[in-house]
N, C-alpha and C. Protein backbone atom coordinates (compact mmCIF):
# COMPACT_ATOMS: atom_id res chain seq x y z
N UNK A 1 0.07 0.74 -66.94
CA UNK A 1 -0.04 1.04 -68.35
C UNK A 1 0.37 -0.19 -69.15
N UNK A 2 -0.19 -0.09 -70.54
CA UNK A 2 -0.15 -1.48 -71.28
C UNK A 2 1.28 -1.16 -71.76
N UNK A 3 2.10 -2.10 -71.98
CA UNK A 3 3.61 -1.94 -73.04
C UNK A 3 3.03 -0.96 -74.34
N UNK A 4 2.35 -1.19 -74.80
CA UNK A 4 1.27 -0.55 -75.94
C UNK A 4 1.02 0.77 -76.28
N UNK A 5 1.17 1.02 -74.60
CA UNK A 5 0.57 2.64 -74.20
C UNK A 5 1.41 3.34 -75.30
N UNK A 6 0.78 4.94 -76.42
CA UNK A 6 1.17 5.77 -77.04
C UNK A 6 1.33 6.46 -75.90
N UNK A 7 2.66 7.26 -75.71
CA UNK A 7 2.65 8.23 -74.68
C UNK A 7 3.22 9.40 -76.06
N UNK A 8 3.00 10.61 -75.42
CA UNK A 8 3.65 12.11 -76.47
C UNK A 8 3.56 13.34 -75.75
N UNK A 9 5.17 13.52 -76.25
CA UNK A 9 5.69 14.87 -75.18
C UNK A 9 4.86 16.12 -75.18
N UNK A 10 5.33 16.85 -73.93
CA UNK A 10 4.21 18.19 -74.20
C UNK A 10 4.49 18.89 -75.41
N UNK A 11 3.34 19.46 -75.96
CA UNK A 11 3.96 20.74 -76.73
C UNK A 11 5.07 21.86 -76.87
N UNK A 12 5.03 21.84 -75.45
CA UNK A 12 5.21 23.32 -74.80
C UNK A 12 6.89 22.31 -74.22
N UNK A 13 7.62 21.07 -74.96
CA UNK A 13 9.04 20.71 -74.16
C UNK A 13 9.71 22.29 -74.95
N UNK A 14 10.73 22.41 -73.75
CA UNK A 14 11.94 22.83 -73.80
C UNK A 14 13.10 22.62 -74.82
N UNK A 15 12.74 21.55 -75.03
CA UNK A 15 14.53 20.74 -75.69
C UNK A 15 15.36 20.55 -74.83
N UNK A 16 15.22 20.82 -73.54
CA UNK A 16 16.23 20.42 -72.55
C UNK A 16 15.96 19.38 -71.46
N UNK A 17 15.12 18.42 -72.25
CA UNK A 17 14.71 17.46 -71.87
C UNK A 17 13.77 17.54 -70.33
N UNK A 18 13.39 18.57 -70.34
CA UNK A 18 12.36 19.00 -68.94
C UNK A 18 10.65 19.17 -69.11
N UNK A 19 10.56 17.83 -69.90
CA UNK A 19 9.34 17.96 -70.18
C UNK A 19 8.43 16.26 -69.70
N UNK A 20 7.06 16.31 -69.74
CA UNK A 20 6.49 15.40 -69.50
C UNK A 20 5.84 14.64 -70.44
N UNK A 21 5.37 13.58 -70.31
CA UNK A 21 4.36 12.88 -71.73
C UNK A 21 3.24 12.23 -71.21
N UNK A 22 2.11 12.21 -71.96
CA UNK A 22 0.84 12.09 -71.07
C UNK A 22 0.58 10.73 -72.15
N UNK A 23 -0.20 10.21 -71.72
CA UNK A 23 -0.84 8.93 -73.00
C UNK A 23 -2.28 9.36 -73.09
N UNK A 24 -2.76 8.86 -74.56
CA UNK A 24 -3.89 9.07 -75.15
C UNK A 24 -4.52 7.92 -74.63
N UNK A 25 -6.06 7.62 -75.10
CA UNK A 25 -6.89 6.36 -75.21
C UNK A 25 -7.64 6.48 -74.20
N UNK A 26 -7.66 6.91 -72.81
CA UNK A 26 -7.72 6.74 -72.34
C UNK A 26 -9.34 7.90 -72.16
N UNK A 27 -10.64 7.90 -71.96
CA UNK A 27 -11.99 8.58 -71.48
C UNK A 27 -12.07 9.72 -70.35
N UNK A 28 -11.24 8.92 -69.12
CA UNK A 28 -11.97 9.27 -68.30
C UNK A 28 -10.59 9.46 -67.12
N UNK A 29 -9.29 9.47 -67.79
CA UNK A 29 -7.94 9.75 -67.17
C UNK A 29 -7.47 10.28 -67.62
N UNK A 30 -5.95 10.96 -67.03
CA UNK A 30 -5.35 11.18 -68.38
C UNK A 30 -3.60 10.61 -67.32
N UNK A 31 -3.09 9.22 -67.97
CA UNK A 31 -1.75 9.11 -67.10
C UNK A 31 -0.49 9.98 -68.01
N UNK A 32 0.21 10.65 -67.01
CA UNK A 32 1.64 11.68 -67.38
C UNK A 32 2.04 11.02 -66.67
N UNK A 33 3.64 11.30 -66.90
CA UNK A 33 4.57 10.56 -66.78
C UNK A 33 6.21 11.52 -67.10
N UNK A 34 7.32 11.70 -66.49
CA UNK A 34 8.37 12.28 -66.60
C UNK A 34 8.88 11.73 -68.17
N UNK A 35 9.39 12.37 -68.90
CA UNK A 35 10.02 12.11 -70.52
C UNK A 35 11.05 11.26 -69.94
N UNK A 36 12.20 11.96 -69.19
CA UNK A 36 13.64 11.34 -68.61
C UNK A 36 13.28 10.17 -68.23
N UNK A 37 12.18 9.73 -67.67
CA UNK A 37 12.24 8.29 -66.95
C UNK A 37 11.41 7.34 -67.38
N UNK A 38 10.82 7.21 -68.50
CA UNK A 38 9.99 6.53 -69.38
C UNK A 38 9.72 5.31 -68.62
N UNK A 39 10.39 4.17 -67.73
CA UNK A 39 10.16 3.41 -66.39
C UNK A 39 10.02 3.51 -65.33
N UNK A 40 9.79 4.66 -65.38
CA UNK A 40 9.83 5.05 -64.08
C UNK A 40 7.92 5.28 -63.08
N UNK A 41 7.95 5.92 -62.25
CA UNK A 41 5.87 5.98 -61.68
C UNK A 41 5.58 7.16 -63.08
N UNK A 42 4.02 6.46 -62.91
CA UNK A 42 2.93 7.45 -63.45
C UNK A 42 2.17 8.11 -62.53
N UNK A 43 1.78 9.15 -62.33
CA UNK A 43 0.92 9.74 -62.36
C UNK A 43 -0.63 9.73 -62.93
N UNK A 44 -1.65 9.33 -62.45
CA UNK A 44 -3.05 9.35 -63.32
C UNK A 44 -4.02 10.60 -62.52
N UNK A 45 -4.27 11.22 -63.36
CA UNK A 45 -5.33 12.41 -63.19
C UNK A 45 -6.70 12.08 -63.83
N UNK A 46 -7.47 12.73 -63.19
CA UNK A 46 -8.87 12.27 -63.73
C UNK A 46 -8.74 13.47 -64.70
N UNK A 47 -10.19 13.10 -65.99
CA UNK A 47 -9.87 14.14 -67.44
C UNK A 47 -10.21 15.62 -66.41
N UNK A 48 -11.03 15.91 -65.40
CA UNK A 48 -11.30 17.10 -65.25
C UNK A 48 -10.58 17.65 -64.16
N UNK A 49 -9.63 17.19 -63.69
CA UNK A 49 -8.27 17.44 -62.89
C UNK A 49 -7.16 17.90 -64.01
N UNK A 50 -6.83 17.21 -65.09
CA UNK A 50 -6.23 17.78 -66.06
C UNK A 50 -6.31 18.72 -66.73
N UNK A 51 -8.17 18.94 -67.06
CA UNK A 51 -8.30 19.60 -68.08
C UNK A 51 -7.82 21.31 -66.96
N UNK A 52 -8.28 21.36 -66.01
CA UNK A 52 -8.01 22.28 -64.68
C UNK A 52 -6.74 22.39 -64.82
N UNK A 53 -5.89 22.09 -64.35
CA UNK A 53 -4.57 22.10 -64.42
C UNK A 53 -3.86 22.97 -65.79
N UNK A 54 -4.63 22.19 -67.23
CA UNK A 54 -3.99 22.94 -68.28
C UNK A 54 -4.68 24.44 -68.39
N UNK A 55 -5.96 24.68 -68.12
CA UNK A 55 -7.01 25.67 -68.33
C UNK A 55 -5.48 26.73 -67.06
N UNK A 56 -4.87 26.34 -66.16
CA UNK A 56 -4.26 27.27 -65.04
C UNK A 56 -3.12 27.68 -65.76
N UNK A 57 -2.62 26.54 -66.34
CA UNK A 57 -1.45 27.36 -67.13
C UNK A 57 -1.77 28.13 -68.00
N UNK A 58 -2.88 27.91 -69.05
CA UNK A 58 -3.06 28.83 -70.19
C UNK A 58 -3.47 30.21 -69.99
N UNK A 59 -4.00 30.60 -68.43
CA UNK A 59 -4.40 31.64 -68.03
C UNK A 59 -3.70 32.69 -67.37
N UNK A 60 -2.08 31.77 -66.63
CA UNK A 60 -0.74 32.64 -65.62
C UNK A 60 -1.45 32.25 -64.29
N UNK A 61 -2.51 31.70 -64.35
CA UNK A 61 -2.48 31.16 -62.47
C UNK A 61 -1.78 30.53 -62.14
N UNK A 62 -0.97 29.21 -62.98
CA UNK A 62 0.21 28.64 -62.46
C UNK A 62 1.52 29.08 -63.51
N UNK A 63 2.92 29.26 -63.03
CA UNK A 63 3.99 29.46 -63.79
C UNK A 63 4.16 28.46 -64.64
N UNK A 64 5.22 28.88 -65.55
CA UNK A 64 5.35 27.79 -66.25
C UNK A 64 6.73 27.46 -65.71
N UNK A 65 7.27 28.22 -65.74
CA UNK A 65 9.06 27.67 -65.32
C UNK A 65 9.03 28.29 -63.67
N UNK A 66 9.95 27.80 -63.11
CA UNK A 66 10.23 27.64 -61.61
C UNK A 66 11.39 28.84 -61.37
């Protein structure tokens, strides 16, 4: 990622700092990334791996909390 990169927390943080941040700009990815570790690895998903992923939560196929 560029120093540059806009990254922005989920909607859906907690306030208890257990949330992730994804960066914009990007077509045809989408890189997330842990909030707590802002230096830490990314993660890159392709847009239709993501868009899957969010479509599971919005539906209860995946939990939201553990």
């Amino acid at each position: 990622m560029q120093p540059s990169t806009a990254w922005r927390k989920s909607s859906y943080s907690n306030g208890q700092g257990d949330c992730i941040e994804i960066a914009g700009g990007f077509s045809d990815v989408v890189p997330v990334r842990d909030s707590k570790d802002p230096h830490g690895p990314t993660l890159t998903f392709t847009a239709i791996a993501w868009q899957s992923f969010i479509t599971a939560i919005h539906t209860g196929e995946l939990p939201t909390q553990l």
